[in-house]
Protein backbone atom coordinates (compact mmCIF):
# COMPACT_ATOMS: atom_id res chain seq x y z
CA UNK A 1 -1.79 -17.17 40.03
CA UNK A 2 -5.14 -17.58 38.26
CA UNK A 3 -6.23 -16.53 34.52
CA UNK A 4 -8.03 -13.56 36.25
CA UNK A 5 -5.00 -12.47 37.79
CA UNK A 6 -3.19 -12.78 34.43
CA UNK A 7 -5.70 -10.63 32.66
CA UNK A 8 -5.53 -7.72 35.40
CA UNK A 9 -1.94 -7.66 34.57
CA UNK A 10 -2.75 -7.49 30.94
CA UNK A 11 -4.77 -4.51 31.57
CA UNK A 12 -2.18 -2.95 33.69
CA UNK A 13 -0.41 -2.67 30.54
CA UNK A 14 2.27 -5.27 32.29
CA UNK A 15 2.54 -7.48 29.12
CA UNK A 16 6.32 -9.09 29.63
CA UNK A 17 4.80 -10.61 33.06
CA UNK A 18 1.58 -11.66 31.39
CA UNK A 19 3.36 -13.64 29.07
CA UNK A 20 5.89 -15.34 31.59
CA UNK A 21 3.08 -15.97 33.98
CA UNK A 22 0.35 -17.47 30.93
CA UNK A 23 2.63 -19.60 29.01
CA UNK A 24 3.79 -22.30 32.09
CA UNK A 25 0.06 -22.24 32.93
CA UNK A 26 -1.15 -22.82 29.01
CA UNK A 27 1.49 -25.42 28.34
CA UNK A 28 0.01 -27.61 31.14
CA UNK A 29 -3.67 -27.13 30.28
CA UNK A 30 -4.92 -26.12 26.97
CA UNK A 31 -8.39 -25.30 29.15
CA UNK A 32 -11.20 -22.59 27.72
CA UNK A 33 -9.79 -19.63 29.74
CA UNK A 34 -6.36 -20.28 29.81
CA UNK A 35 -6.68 -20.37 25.45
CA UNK A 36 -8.22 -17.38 25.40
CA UNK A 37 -5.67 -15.45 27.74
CA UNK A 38 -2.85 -16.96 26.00
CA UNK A 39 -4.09 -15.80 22.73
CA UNK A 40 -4.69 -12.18 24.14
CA UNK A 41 -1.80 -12.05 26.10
CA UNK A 42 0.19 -13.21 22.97
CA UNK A 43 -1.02 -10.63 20.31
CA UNK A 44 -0.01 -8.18 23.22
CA UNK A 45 3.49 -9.57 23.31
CA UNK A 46 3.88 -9.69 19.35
CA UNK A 47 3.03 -6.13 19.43
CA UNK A 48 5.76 -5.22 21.95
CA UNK A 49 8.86 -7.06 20.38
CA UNK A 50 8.13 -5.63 17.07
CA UNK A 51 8.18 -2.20 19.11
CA UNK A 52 11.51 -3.58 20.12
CA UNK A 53 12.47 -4.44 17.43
CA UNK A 54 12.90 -8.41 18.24
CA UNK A 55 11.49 -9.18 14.91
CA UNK A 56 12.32 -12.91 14.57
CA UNK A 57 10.67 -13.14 18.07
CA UNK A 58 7.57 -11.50 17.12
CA UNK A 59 7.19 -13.29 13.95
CA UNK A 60 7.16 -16.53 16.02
CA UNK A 61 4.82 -15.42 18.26
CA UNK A 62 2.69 -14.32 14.96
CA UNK A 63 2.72 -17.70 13.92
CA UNK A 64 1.83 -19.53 17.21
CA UNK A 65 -0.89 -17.45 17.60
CA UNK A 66 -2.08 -18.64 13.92
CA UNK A 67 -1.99 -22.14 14.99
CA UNK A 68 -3.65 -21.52 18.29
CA UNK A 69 -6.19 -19.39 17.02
CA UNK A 70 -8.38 -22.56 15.96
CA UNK A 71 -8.74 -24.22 19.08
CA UNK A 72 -9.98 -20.53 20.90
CA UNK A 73 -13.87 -19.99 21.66
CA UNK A 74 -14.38 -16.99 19.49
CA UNK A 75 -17.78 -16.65 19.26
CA UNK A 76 -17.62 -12.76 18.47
CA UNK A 77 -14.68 -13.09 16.29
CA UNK A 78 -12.57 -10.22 17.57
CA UNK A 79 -9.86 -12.91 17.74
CA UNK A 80 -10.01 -13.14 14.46
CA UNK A 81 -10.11 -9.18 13.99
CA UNK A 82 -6.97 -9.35 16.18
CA UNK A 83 -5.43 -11.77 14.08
CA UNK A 84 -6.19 -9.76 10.54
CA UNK A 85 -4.71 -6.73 12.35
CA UNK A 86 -1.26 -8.59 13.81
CA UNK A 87 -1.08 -10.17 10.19
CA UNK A 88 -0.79 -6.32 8.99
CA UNK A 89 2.35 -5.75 11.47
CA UNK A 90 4.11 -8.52 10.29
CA UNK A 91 3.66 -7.43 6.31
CA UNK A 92 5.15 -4.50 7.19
CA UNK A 93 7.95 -5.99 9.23
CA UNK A 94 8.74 -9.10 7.73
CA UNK A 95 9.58 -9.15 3.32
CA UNK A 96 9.19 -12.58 3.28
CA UNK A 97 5.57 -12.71 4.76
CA UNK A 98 2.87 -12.98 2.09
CA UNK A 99 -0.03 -11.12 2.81
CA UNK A 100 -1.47 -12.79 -0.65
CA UNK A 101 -0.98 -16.43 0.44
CA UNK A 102 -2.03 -15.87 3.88
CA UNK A 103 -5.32 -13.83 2.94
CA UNK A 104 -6.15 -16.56 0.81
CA UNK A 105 -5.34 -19.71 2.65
CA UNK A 106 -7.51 -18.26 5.44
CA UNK A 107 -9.90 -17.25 3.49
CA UNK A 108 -11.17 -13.10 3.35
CA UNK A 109 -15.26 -14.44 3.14
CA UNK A 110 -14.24 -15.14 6.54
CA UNK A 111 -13.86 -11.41 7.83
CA UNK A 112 -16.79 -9.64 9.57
CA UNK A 113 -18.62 -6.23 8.66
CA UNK A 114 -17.07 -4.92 11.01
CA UNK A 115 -13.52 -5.36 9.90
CA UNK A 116 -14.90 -3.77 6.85
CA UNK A 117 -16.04 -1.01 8.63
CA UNK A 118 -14.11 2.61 8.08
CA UNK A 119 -12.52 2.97 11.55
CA UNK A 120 -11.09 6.38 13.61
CA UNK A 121 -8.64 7.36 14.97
CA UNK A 122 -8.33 10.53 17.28
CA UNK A 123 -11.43 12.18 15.07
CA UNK A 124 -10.01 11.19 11.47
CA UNK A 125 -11.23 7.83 9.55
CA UNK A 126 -8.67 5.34 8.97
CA UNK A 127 -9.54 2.47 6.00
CA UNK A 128 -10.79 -0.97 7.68
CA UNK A 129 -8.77 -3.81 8.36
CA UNK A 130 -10.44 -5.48 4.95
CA UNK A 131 -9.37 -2.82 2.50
CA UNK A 132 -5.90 -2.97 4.38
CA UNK A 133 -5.48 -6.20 3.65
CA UNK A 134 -6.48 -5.81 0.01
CA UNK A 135 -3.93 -2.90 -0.51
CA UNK A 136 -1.28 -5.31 1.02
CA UNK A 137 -2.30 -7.98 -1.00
CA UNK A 138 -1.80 -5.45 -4.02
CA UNK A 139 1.38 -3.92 -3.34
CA UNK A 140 2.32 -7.39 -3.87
CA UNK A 141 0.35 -7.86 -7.60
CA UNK A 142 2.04 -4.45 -8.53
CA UNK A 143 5.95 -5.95 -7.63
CA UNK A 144 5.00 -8.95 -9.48
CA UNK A 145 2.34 -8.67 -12.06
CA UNK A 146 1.96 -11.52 -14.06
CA UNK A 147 -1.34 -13.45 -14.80
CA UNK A 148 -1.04 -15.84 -12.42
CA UNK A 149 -1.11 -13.26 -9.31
CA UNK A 150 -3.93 -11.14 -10.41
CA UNK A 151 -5.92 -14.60 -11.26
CA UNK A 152 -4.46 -15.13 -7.41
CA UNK A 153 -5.89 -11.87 -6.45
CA UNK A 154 -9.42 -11.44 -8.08
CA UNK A 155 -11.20 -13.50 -5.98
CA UNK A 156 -9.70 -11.30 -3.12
CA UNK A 157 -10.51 -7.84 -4.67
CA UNK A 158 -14.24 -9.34 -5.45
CA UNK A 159 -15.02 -9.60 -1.90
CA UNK A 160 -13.40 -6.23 -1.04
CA UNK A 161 -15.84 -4.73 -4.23
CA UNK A 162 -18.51 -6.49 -2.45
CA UNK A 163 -18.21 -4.54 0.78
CA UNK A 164 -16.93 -1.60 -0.85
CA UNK A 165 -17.67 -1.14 -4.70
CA UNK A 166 -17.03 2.73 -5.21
CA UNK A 167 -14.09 2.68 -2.60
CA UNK A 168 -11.08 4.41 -4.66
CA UNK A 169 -8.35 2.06 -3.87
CA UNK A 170 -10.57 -0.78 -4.97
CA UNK A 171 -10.94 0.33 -8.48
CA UNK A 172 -7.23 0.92 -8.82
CA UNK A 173 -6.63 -2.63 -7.64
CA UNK A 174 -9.14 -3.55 -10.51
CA UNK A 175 -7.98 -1.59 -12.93
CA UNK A 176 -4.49 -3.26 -12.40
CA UNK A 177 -6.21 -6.79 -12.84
CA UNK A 178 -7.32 -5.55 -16.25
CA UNK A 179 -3.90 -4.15 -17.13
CA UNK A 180 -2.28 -7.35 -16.44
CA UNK A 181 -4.82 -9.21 -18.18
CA UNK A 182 -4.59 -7.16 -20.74
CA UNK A 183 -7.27 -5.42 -21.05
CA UNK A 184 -5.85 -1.83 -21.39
CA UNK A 185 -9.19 0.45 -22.53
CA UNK A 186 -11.04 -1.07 -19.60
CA UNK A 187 -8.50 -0.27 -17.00
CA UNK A 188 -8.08 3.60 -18.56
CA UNK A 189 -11.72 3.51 -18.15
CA UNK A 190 -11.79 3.39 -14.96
CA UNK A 191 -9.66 5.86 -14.24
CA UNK A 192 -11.21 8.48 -16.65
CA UNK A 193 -14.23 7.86 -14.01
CA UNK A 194 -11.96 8.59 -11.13
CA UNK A 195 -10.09 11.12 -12.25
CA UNK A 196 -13.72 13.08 -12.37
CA UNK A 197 -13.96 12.86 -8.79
CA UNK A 198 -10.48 12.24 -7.45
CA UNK A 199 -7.65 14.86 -8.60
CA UNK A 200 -5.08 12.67 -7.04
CA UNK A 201 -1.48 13.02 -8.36
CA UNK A 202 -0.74 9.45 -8.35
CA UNK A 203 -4.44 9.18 -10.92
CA UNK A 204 -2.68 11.02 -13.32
CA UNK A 205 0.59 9.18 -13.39
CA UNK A 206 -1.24 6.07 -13.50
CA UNK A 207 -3.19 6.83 -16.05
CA UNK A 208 -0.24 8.16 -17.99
CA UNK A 209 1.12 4.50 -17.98
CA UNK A 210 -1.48 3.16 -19.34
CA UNK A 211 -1.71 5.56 -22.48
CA UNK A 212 0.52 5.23 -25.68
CA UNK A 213 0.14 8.97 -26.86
CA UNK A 214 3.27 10.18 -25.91
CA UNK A 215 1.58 13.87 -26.43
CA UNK A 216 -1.44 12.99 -24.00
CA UNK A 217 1.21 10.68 -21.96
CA UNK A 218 3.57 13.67 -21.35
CA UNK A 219 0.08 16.12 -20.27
CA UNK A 220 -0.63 13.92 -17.88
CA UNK A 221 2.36 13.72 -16.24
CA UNK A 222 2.52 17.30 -16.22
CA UNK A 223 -0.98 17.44 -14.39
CA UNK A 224 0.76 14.88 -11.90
CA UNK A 225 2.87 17.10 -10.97
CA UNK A 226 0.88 20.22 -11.06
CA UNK A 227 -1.50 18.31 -8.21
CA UNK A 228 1.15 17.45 -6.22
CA UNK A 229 1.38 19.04 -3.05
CA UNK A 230 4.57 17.64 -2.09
CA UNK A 231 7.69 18.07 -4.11
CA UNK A 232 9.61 15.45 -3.21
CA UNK A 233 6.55 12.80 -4.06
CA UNK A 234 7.25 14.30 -7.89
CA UNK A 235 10.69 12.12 -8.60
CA UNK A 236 9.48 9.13 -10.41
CA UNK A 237 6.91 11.69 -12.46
CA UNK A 238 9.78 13.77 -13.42
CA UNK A 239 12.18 11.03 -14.23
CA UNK A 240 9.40 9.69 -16.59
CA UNK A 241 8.77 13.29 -17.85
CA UNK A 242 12.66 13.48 -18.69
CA UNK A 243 12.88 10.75 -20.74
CA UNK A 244 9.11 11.46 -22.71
CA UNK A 245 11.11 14.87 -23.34
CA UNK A 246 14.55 13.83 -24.51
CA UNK A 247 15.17 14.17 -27.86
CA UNK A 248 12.03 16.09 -28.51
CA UNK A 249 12.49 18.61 -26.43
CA UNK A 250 16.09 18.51 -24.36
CA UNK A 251 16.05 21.69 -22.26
CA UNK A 252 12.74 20.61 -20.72
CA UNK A 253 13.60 17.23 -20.35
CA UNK A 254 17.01 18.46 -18.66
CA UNK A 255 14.59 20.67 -16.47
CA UNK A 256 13.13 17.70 -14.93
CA UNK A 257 16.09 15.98 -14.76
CA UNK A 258 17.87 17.90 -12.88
CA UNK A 259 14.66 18.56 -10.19
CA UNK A 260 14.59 14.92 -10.26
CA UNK A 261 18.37 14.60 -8.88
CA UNK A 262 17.79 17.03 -6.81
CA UNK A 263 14.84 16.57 -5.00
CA UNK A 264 16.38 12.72 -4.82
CA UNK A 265 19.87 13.90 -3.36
CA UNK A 266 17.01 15.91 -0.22
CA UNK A 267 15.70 12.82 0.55
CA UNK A 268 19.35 10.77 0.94
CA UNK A 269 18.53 8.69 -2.50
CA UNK A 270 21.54 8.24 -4.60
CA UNK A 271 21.36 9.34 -8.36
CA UNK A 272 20.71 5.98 -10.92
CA UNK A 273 22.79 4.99 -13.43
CA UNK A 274 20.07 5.75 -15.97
CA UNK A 275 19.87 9.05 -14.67
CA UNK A 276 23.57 9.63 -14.29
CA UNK A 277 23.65 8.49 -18.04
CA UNK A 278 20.80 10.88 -19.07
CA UNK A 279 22.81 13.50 -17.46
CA UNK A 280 26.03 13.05 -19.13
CA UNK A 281 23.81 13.26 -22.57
CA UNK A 282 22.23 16.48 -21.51
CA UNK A 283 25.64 17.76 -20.39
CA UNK A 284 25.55 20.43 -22.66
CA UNK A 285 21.91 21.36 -22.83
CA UNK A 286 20.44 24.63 -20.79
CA UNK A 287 17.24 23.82 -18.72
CA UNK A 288 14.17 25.85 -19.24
CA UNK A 289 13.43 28.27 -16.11
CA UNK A 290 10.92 27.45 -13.58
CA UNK A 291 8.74 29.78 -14.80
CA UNK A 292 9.09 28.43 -18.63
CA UNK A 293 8.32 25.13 -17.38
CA UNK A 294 5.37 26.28 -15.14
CA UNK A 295 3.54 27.71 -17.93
CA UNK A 296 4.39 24.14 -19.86
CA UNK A 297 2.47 22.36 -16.96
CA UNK A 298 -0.21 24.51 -17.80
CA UNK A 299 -0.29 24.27 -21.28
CA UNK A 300 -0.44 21.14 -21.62
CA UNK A 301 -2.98 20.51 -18.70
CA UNK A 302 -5.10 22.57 -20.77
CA UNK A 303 -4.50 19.68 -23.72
CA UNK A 304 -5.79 17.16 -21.21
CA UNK A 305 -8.63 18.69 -20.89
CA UNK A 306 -9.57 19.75 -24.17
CA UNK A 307 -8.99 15.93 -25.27
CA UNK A 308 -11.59 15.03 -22.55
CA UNK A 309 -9.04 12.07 -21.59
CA UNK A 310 -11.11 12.08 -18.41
């Protein structure tokens, strides 16, 4: 069997006897063609065992492919592009793979304009490879956000600004940098300018975290939840709601409470210990109706907007 032959299986969609037949033949010559197929072939197979769920097998193959990558003619790069997209399957696979450390240890001036490029799929856009690998480098900056990982970050983000400087999702990443560093009136800047042109739910929760006016806070939360199409995204908005409430105003905050438990106990989530606490204080207390509370979240969105908080 030649390399040829190997490929027309590939393309056959025959991928377990691609890999049987390319890996005898790459072990015993490391040639031009026989690379290239065996890196091909091998992103195929890493794709298929984490489709079966082989995960430990998949990761391996991740990581052979990162060492043979290097020694592969890619003179148009889509190896690389390949690589960026296989490194995105095994963030979401594997908890103990760094997106952060591997972005940066390969370096993201590397990527292309293309895998910057907004890509489709079946008709609708889908972000490009880059600003997926920002938002998994971020997802790790928000689970641990101390100095040292947005300083880890920046460098990242700047190149993703560079490519894309009014993208949404990149001025959330930055305004997280600034929060972290500690510079709080910069961050709610920037989403005072987003807000204007993005009525996103998760803006105004956000945003809510970064204010200290529990009035304004507690508005904005209630706008969160007013732009939220889908209920059972509203639990961590309500649960924050809840406790801005308690004590100042304990049938409303039992209102939320309670939607918070039970849009929680739809979804299969058990019910905190905070919240089971909260609950036993508010034992006695009668929640507002929906209605009541409807005409709160418009009140007070009304408060937002007279305050010109965006």
């Amino acid at each position: 069997m030649e390399v040829r032959d190997i490929f027309k299986l590939r393309k056959e969609g025959k991928t377990e006897e691609a890999y049987a037949a390319i890996r005898p033949m790459y072990a015993a010559h490391k040639g031009h063609y026989t690379t290239i197929c065996m890196f091909w072939v091998g992103a195929d197979m890493m794709a298929l065992r984490y489709k079966q769920r082989r995960l430990e097998d998949a990761y391996k193959i991740f990581l052979a492919l990162v060492r043979l990558y290097p020694t592969m003619d890619d003179k148009d790069l889509r190896g690389q592009s390949a690589l960026m997209r296989a490194a995105l399957l095994v963030f979401d696979h594997n908890p103990k793979f760094s997106m952060l450390d591997f972005i940066t240890s390969w370096d993201i001036t590397r990527l292309t304009d293309d895998d910057w490029t907004l890509g489709n799929v079946d008709g609708h856009p889908v972000p490009s490879i880059g600003i997926r690998i920002v938002g998994k480098v971020f997802r790790e900056v928000a689970n641990n956000p101390t100095v040292d990982m947005a300083l880890k970050a920046a460098p990242i983000l700047a190149e993703s600004l560079r490519h894309a400087p009014y993208n949404m999702q990149n001025q959330r990443y930055k305004a997280m940098i600034y929060k972290i560093m500690g510079k709080t009136s910069k961050a709610i800047n920037i989403y005072r300018h987003l807000i204007t042109h993005h009525r996103q739910s998760y803006l105004y929760q956000e945003l809510a975290e970064l204010i200290d006016d529990n009035k304004i806070k507690a508005a904005l939360l209630c706008k969160a939840i007013m732009t939220q199409r889908e209920p059972k995204f509203t639990q961590k908005t309500r649960w924050q709601l809840a406790n801005l409430l308690y004590n100042v105003d304990n049938p409303r905050a039992r209102y939320e409470l309670d939607k918070c438990i039970e849009l929680r106990r739809q979804e299969g989530f058990t019910v905190t210990w905070h919240m089971q606490n909260l609950l036993d204080t508010l034992a006695d207390v009668t929640p507002v109706s929906e209605r009541d509370e409807r005409n709160f979240y418009r009140k007070m969105g009304t408060i937002v907007d007279k305050l010109r908080i965006y």
